[in-house]
N, C-alpha and C. Protein backbone atom coordinates (compact mmCIF):
# COMPACT_ATOMS: atom_id res chain seq x y z
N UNK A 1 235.25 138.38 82.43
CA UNK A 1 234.45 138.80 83.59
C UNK A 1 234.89 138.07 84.85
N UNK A 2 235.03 139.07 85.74
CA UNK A 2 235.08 138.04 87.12
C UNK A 2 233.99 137.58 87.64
N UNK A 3 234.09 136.67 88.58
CA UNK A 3 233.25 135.43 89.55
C UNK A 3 232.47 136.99 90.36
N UNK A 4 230.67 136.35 90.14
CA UNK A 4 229.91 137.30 91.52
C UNK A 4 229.95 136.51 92.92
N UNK A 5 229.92 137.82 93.48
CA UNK A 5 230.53 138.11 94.77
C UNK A 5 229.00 138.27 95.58
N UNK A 6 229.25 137.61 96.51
CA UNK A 6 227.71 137.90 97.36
C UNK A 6 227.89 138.21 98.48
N UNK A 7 227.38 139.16 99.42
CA UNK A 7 227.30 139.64 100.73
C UNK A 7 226.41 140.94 101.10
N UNK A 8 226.74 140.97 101.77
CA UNK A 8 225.36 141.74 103.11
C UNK A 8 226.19 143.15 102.48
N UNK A 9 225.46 144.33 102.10
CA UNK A 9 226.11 145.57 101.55
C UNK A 9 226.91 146.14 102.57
N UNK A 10 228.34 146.27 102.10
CA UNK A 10 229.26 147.31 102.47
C UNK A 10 229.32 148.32 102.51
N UNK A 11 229.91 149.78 103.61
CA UNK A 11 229.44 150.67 103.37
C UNK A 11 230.43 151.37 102.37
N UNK A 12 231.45 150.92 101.52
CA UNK A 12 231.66 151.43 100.46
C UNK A 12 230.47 151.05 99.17
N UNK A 13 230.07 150.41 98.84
CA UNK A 13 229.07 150.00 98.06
C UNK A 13 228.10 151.22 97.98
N UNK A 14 227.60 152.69 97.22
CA UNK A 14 226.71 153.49 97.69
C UNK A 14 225.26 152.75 97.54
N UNK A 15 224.78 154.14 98.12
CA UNK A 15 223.32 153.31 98.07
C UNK A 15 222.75 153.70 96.90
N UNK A 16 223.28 154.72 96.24
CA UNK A 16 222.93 154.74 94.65
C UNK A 16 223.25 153.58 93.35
N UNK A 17 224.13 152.71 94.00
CA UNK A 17 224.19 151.60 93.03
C UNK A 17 223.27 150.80 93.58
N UNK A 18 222.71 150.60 94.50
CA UNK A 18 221.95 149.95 94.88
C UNK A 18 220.36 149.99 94.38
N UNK A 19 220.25 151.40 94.05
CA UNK A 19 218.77 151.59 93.84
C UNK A 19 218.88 152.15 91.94
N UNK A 20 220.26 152.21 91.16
CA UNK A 20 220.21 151.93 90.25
C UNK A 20 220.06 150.25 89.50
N UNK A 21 220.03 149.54 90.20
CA UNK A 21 220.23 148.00 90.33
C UNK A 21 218.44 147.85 90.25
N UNK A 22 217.74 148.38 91.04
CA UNK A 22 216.48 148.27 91.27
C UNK A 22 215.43 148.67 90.05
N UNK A 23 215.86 149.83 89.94
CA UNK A 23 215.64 150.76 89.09
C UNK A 23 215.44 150.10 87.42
N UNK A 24 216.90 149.13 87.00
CA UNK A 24 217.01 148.37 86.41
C UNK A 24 216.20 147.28 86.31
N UNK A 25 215.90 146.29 86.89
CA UNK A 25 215.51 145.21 86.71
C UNK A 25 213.75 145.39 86.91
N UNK A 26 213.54 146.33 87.42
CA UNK A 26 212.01 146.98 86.80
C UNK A 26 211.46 147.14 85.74
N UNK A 27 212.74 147.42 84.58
CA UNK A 27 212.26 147.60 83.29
C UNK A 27 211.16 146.37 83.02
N UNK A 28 211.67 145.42 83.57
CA UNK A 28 210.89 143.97 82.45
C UNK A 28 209.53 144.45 83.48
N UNK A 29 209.23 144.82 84.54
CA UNK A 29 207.71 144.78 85.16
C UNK A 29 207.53 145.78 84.10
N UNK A 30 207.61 147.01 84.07
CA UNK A 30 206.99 148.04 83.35
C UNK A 30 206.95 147.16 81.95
N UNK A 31 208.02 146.80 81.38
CA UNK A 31 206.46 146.15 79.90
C UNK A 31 205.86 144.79 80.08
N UNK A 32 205.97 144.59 81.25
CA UNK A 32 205.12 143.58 81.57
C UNK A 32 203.27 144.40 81.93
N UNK A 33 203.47 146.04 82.49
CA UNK A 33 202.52 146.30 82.48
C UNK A 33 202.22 146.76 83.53
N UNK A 34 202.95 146.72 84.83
CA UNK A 34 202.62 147.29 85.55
C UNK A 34 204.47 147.42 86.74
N UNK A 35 204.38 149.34 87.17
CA UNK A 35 205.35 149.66 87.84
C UNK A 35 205.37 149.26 88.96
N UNK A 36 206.72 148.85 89.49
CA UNK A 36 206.84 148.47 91.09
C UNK A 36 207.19 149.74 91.75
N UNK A 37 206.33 150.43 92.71
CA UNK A 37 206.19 151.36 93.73
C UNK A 37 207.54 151.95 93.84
N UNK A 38 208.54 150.69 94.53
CA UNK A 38 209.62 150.99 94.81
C UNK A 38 210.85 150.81 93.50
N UNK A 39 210.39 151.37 92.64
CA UNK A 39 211.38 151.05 91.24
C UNK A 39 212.36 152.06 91.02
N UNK A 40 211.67 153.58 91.64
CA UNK A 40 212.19 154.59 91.54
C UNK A 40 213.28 155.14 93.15
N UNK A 41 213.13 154.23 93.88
CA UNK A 41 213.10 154.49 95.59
C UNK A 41 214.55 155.30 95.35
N UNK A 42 214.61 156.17 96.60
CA UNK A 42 215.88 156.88 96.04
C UNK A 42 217.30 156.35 97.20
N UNK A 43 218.21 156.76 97.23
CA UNK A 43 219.26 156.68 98.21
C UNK A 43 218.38 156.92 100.03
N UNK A 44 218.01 157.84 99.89
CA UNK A 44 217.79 158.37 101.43
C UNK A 44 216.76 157.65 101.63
N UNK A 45 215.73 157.58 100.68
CA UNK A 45 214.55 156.61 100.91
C UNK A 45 214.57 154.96 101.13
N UNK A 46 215.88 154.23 100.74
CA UNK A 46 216.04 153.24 101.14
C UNK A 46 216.66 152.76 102.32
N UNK A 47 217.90 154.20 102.62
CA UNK A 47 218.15 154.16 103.80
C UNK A 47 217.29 154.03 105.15
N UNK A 48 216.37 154.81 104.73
CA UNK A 48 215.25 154.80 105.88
C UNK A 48 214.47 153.81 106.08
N UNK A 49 213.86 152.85 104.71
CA UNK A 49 213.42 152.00 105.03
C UNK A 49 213.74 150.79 105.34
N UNK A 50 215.47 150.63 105.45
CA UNK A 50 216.13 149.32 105.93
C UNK A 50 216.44 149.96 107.56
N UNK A 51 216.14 151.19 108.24
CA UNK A 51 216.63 151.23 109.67
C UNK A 51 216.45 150.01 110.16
N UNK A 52 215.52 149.39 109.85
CA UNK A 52 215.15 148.14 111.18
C UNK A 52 215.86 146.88 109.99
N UNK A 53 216.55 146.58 108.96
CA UNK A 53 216.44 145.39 107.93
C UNK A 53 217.98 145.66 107.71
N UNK A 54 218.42 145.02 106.94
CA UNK A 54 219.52 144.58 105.86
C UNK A 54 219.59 143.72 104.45
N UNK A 55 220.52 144.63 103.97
CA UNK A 55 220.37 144.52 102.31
C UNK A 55 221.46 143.31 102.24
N UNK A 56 221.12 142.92 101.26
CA UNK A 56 222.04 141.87 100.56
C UNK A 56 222.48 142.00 98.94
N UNK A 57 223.07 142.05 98.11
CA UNK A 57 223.91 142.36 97.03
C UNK A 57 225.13 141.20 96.04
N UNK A 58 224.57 141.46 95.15
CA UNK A 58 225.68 140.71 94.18
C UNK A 58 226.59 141.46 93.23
N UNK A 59 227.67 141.31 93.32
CA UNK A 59 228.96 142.16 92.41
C UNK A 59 229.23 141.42 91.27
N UNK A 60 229.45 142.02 90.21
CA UNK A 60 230.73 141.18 89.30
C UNK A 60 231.42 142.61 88.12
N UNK A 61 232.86 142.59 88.83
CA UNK A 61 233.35 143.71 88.26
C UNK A 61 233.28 145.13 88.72
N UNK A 62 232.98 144.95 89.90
CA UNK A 62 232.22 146.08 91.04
C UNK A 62 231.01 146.93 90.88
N UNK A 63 229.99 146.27 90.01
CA UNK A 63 228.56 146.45 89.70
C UNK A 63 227.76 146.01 90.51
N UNK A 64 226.57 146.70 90.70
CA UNK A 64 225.69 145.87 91.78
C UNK A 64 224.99 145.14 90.49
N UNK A 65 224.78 143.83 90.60
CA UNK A 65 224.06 142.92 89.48
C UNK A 65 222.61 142.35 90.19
N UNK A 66 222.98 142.63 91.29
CA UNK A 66 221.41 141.91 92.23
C UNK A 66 221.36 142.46 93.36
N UNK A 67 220.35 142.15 94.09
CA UNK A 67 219.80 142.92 95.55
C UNK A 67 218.47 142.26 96.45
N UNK A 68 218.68 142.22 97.26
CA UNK A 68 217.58 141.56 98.01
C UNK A 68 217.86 142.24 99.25
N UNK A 69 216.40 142.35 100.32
CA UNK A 69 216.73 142.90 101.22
C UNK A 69 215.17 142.52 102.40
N UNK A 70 215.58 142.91 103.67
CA UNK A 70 214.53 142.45 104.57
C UNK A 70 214.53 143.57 105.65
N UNK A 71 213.65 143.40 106.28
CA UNK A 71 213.43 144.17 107.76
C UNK A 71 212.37 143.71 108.83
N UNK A 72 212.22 143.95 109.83
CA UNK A 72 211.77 143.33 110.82
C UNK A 72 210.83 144.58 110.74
N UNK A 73 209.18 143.88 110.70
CA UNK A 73 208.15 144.90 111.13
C UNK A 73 207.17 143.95 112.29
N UNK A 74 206.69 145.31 112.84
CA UNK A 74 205.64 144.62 113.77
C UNK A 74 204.28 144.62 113.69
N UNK A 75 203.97 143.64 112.97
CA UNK A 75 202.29 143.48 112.24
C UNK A 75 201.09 143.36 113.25
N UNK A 76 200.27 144.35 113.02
CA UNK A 76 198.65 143.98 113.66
C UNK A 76 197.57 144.15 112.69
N UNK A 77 197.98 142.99 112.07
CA UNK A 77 197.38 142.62 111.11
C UNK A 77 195.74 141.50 111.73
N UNK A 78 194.86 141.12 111.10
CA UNK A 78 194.12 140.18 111.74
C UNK A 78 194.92 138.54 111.43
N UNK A 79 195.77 138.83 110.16
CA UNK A 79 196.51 137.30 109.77
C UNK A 79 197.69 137.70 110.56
N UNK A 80 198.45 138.37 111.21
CA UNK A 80 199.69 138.48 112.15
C UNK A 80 199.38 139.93 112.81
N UNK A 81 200.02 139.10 113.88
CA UNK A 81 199.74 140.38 115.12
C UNK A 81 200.97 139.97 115.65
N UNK A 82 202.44 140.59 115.66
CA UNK A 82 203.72 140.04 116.18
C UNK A 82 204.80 140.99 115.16
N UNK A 83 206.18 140.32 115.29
CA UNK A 83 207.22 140.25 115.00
C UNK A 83 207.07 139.71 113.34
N UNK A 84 207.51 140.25 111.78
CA UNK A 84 207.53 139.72 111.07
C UNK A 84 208.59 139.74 110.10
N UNK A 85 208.97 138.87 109.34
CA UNK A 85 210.10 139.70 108.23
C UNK A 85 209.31 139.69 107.46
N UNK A 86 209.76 141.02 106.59
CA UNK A 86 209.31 141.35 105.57
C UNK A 86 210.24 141.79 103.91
N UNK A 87 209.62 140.99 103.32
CA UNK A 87 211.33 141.10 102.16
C UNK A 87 210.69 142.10 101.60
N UNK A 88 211.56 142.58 100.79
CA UNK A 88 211.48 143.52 100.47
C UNK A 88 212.66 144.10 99.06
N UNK A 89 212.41 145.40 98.50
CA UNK A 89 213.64 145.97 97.52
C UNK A 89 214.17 145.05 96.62
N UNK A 90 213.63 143.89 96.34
CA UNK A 90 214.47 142.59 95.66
C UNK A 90 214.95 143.50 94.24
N UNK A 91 215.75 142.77 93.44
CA UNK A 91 216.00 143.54 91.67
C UNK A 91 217.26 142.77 91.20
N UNK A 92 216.78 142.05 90.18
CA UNK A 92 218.45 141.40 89.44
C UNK A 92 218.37 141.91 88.17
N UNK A 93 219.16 142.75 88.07
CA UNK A 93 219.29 143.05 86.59
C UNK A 93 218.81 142.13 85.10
N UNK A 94 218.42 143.01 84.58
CA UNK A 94 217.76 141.64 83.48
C UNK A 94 218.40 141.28 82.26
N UNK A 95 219.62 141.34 82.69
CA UNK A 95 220.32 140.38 82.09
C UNK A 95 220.71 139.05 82.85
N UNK A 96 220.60 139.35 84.33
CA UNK A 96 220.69 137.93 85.21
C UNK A 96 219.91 137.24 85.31
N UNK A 97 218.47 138.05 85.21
CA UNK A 97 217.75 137.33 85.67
C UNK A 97 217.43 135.73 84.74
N UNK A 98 216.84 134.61 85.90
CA UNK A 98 216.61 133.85 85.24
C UNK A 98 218.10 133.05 85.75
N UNK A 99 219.11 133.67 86.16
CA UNK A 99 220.33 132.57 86.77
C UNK A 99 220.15 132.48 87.94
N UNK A 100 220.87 132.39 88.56
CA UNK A 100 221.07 131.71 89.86
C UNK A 100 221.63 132.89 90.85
N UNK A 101 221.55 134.05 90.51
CA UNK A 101 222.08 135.22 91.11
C UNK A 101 221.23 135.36 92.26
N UNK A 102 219.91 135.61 91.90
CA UNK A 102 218.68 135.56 92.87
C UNK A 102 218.95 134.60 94.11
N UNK A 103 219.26 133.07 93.89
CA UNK A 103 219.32 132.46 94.41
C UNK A 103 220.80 132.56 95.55
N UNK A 104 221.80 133.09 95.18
CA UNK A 104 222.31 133.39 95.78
C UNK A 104 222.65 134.46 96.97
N UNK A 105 221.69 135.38 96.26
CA UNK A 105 221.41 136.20 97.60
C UNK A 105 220.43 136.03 98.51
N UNK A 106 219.25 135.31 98.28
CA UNK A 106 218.66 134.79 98.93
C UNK A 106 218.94 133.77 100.22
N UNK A 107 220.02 132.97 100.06
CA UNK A 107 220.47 132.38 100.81
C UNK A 107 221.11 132.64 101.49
N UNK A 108 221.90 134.05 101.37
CA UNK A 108 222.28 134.87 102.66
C UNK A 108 221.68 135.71 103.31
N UNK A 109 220.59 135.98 102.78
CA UNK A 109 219.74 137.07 103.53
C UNK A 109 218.68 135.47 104.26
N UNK A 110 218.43 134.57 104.05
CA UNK A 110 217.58 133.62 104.79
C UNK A 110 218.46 132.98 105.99
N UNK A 111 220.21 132.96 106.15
CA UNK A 111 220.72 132.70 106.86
C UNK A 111 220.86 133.83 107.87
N UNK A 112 220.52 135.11 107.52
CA UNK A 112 220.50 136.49 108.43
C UNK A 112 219.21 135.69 108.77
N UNK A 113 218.36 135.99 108.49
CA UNK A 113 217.54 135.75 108.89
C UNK A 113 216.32 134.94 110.17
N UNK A 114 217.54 133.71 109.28
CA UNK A 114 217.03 132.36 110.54
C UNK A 114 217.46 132.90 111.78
N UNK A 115 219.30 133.75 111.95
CA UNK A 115 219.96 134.39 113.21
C UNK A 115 219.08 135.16 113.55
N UNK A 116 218.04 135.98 113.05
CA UNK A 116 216.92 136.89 114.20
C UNK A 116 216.41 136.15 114.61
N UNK A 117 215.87 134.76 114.80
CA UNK A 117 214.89 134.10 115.44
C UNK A 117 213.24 134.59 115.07
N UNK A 118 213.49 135.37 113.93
CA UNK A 118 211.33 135.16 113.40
C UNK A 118 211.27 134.74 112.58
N UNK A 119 209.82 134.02 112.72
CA UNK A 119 209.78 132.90 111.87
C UNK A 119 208.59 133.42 110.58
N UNK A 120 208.14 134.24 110.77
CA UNK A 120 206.55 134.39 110.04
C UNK A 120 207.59 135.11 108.90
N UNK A 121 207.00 135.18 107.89
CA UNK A 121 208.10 136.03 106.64
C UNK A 121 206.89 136.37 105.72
N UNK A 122 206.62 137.56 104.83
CA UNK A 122 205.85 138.36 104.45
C UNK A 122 206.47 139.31 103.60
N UNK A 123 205.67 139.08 101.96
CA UNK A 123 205.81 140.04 101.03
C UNK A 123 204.61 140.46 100.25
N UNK A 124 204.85 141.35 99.47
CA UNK A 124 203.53 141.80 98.78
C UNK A 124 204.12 141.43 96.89
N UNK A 125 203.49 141.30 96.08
CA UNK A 125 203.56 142.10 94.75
C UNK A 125 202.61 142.21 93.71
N UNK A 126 202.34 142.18 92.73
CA UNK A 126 201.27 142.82 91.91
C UNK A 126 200.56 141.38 91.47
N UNK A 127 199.27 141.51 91.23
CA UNK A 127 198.72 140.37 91.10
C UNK A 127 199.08 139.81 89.84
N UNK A 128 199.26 140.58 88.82
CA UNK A 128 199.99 140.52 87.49
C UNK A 128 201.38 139.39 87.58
N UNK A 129 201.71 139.49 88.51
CA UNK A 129 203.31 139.14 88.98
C UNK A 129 203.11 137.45 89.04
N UNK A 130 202.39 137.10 88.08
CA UNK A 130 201.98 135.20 88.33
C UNK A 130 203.08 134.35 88.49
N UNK A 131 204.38 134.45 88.10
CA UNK A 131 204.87 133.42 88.21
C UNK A 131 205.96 133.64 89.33
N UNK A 132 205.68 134.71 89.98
CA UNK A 132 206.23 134.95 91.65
C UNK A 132 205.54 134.35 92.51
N UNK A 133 204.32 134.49 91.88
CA UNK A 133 203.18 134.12 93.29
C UNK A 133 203.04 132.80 93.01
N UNK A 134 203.00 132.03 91.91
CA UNK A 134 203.29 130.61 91.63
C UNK A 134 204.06 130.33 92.39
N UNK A 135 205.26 130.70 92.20
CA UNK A 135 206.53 129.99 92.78
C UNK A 135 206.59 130.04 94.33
N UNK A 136 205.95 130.94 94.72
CA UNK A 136 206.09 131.15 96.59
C UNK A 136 204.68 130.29 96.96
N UNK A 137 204.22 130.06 96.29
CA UNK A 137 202.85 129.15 96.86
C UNK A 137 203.29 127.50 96.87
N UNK A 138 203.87 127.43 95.39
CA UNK A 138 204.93 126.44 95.79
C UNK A 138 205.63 126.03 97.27
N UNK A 139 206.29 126.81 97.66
CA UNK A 139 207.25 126.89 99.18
C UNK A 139 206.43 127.46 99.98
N UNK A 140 204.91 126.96 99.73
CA UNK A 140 204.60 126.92 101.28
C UNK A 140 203.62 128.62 101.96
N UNK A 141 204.26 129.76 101.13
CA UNK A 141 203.43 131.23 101.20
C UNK A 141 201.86 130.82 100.87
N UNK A 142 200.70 131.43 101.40
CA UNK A 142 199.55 131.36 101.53
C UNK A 142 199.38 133.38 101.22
N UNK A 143 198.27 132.89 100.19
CA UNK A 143 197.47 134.68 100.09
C UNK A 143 196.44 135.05 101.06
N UNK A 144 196.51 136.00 101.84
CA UNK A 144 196.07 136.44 102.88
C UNK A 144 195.29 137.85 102.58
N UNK A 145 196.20 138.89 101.27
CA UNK A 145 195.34 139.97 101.66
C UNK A 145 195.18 140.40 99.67
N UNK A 146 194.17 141.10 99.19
CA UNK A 146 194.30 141.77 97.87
C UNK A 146 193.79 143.14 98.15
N UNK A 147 194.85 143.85 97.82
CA UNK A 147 194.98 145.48 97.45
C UNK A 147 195.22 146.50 96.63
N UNK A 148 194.72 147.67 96.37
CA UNK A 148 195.36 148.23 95.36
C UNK A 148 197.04 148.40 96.16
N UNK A 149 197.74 149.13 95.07
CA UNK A 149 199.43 149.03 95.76
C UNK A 149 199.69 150.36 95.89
N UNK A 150 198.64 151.61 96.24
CA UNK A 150 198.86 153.05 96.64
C UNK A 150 197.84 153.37 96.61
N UNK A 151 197.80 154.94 96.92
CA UNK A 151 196.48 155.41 97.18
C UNK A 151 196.12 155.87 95.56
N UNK A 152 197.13 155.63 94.87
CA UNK A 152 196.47 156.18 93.07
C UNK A 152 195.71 154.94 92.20
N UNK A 153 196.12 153.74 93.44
CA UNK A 153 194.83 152.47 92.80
C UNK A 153 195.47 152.01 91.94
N UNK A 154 196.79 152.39 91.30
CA UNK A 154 196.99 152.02 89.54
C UNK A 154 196.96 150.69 89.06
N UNK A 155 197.24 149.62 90.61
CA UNK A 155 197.44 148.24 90.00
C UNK A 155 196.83 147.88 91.34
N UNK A 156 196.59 146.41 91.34
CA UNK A 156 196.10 145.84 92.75
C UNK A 156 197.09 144.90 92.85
N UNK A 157 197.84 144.80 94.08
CA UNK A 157 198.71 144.05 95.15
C UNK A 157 198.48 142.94 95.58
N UNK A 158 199.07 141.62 96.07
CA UNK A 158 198.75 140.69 96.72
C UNK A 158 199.69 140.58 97.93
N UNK A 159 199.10 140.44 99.31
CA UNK A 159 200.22 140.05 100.61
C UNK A 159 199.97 138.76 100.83
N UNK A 160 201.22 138.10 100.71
CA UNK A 160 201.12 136.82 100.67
C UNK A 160 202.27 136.42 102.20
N UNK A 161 201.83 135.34 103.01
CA UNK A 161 202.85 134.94 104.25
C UNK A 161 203.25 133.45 104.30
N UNK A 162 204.09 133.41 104.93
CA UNK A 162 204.28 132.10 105.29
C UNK A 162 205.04 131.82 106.41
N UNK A 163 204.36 130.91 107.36
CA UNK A 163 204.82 130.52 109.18
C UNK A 163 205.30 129.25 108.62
N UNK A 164 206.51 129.85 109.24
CA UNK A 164 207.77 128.27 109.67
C UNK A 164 207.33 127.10 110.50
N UNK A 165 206.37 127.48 111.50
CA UNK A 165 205.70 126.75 112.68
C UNK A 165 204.36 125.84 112.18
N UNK A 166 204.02 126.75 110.99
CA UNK A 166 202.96 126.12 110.37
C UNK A 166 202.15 127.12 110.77
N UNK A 167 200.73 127.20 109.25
CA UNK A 167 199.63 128.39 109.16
C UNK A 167 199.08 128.29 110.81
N UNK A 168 198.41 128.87 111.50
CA UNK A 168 197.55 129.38 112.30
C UNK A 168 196.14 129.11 111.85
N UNK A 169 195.61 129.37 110.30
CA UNK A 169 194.24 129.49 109.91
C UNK A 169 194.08 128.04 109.38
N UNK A 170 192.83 127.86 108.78
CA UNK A 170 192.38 126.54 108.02
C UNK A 170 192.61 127.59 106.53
N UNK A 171 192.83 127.01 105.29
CA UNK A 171 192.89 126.82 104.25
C UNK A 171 191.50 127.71 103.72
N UNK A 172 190.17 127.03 104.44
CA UNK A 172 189.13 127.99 103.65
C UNK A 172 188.34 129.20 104.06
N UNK A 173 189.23 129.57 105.42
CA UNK A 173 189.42 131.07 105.70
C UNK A 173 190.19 132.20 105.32
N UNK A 174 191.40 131.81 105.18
CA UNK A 174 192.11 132.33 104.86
C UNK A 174 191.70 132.69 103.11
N UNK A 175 191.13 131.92 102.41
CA UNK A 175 190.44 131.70 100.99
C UNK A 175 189.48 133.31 100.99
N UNK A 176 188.30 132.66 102.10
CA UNK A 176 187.28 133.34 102.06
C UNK A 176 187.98 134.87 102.78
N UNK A 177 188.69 135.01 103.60
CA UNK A 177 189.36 136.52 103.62
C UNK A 177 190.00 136.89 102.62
N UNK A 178 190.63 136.20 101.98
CA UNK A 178 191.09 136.75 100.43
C UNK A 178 190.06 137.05 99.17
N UNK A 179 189.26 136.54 99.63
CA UNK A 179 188.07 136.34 97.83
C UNK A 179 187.55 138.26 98.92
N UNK A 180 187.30 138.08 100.22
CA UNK A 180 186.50 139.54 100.51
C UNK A 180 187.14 140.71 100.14
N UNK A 181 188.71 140.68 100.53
CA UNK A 181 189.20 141.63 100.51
C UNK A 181 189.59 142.07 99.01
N UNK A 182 189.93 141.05 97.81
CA UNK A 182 189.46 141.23 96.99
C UNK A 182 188.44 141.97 96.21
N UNK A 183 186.90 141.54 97.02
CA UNK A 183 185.58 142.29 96.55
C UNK A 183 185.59 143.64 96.65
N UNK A 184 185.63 143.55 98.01
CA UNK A 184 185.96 145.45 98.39
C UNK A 184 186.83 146.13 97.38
N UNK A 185 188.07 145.37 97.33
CA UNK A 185 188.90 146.38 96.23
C UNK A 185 188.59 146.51 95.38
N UNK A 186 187.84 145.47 94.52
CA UNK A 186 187.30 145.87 93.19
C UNK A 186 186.20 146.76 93.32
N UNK A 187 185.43 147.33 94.37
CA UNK A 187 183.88 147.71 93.90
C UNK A 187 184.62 149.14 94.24
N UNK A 188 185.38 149.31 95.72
CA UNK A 188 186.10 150.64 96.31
C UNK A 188 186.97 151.30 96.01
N UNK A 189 187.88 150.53 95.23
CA UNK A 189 189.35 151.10 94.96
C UNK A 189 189.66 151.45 93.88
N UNK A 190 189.37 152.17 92.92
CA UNK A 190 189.47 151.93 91.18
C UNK A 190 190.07 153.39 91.35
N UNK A 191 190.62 153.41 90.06
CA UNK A 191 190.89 154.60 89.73
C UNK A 191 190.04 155.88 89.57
N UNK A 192 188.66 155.68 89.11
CA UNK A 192 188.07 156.19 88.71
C UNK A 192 186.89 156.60 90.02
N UNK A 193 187.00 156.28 91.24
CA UNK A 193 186.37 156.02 92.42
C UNK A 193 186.05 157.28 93.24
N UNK A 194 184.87 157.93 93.23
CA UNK A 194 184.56 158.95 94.03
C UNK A 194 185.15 158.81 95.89
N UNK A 195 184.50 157.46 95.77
CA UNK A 195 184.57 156.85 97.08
C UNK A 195 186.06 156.30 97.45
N UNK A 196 187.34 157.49 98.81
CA UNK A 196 188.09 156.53 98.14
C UNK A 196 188.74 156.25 99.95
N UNK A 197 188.61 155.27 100.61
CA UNK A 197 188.50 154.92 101.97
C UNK A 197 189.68 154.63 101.61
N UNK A 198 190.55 155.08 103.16
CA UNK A 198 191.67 154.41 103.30
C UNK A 198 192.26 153.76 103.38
N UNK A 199 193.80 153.31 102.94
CA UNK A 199 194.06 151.71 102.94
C UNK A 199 194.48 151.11 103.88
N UNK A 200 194.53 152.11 105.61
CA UNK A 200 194.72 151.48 106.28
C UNK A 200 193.53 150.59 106.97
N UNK A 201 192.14 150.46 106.33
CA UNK A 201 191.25 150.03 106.10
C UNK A 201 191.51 148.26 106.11
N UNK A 202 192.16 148.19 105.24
CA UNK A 202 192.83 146.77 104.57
C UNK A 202 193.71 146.31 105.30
């Protein structure tokens, strides 16, 4: 086998290896129990949603083996109202996962990154997803919002952020906006829910 190769995607690279890469390393969420939204995302659909971002990618043997990716959104949110990155599309095949592949693309998409000059950075994933959200609470990410992760309710979401400059809130607001938004989702958002308010609500 040859040495992986890391960089910002080429436009020989299609975007179908890219979202077969994704596609892949989903398997372990699905028997973990719950699907990632974007597991299925297609070529044109990722295109569109990196207009404003850039992907990052790992090769070995001219396979995509990993993927990470970001974009610049503009949040009016009540926890951000500004400029934010937002990661996004991540997937290492699961046979990598667990090496250092992750880690390597990460560190080029955080050096893109630092070059935009924003500092606030913002992701979501399934509350199920414990030892993601472990690990980013670790480095500093704070939970800010709980949601279902579509309008079909199937799983509930966590948006979690973290400011380079340092939080904005105290510790037991940010708590108590998370335990609410929480409540609501559980009493409003179910599958089974006559009542079903929108999530731009949240």
């Amino acid at each position: 086998m040859s040495e992986i190769q890391f960089m910002e995607k080429p436009d020989w690279v299609p975007w179908k290896d890219v979202c077969d890469c994704i596609h892949d390393a989903n398997i372990v969420n699905d028997k973990r129990g719950f699907h990632m939204p974007f597991a299925d995302i297609t070529p044109e659909e990722i295109e569109k949603e990196l207009e404003n971002g850039k992907c990052f990618i790992a090769l070995r043997d001219g396979k995509v083996i990993g993927t990470g990716s970001y974009r610049i959104r503009n949040l009016k949110k009540w926890y951000r109202w500004g400029k934010t990155v937002y990661y996004c599309l991540d997937g290492i095949r699961p046979e990598y996962q667990g090496t250092d592949v992750y880690f390597g693309i990460a560190e080029l998409r955080d050096k893109s990154i630092r070059e935009s000059g924003v500092k606030v950075f913002q992701f979501h994933t399934s509350e199920k997803n414990k030892v993601v959200i472990k690990l980013n609470l670790k480095y500093g990410y704070k939970l800010v919002m709980f949601r279902p992760n579509a309008e079909e309710y199937e799983y509930y979401s966590v948006t979690m952020l973290r400011w380079e400059d340092g939080c904005p809130f105290p510790d037991w607001y940010l708590k108590f906006m998370f335990n609410l938004s929480k409540y609501i989702s559980k009493i409003f958002f179910t599958p089974n829910s006559k009542f079903r308010p929108s999530l731009k609500r949240l």
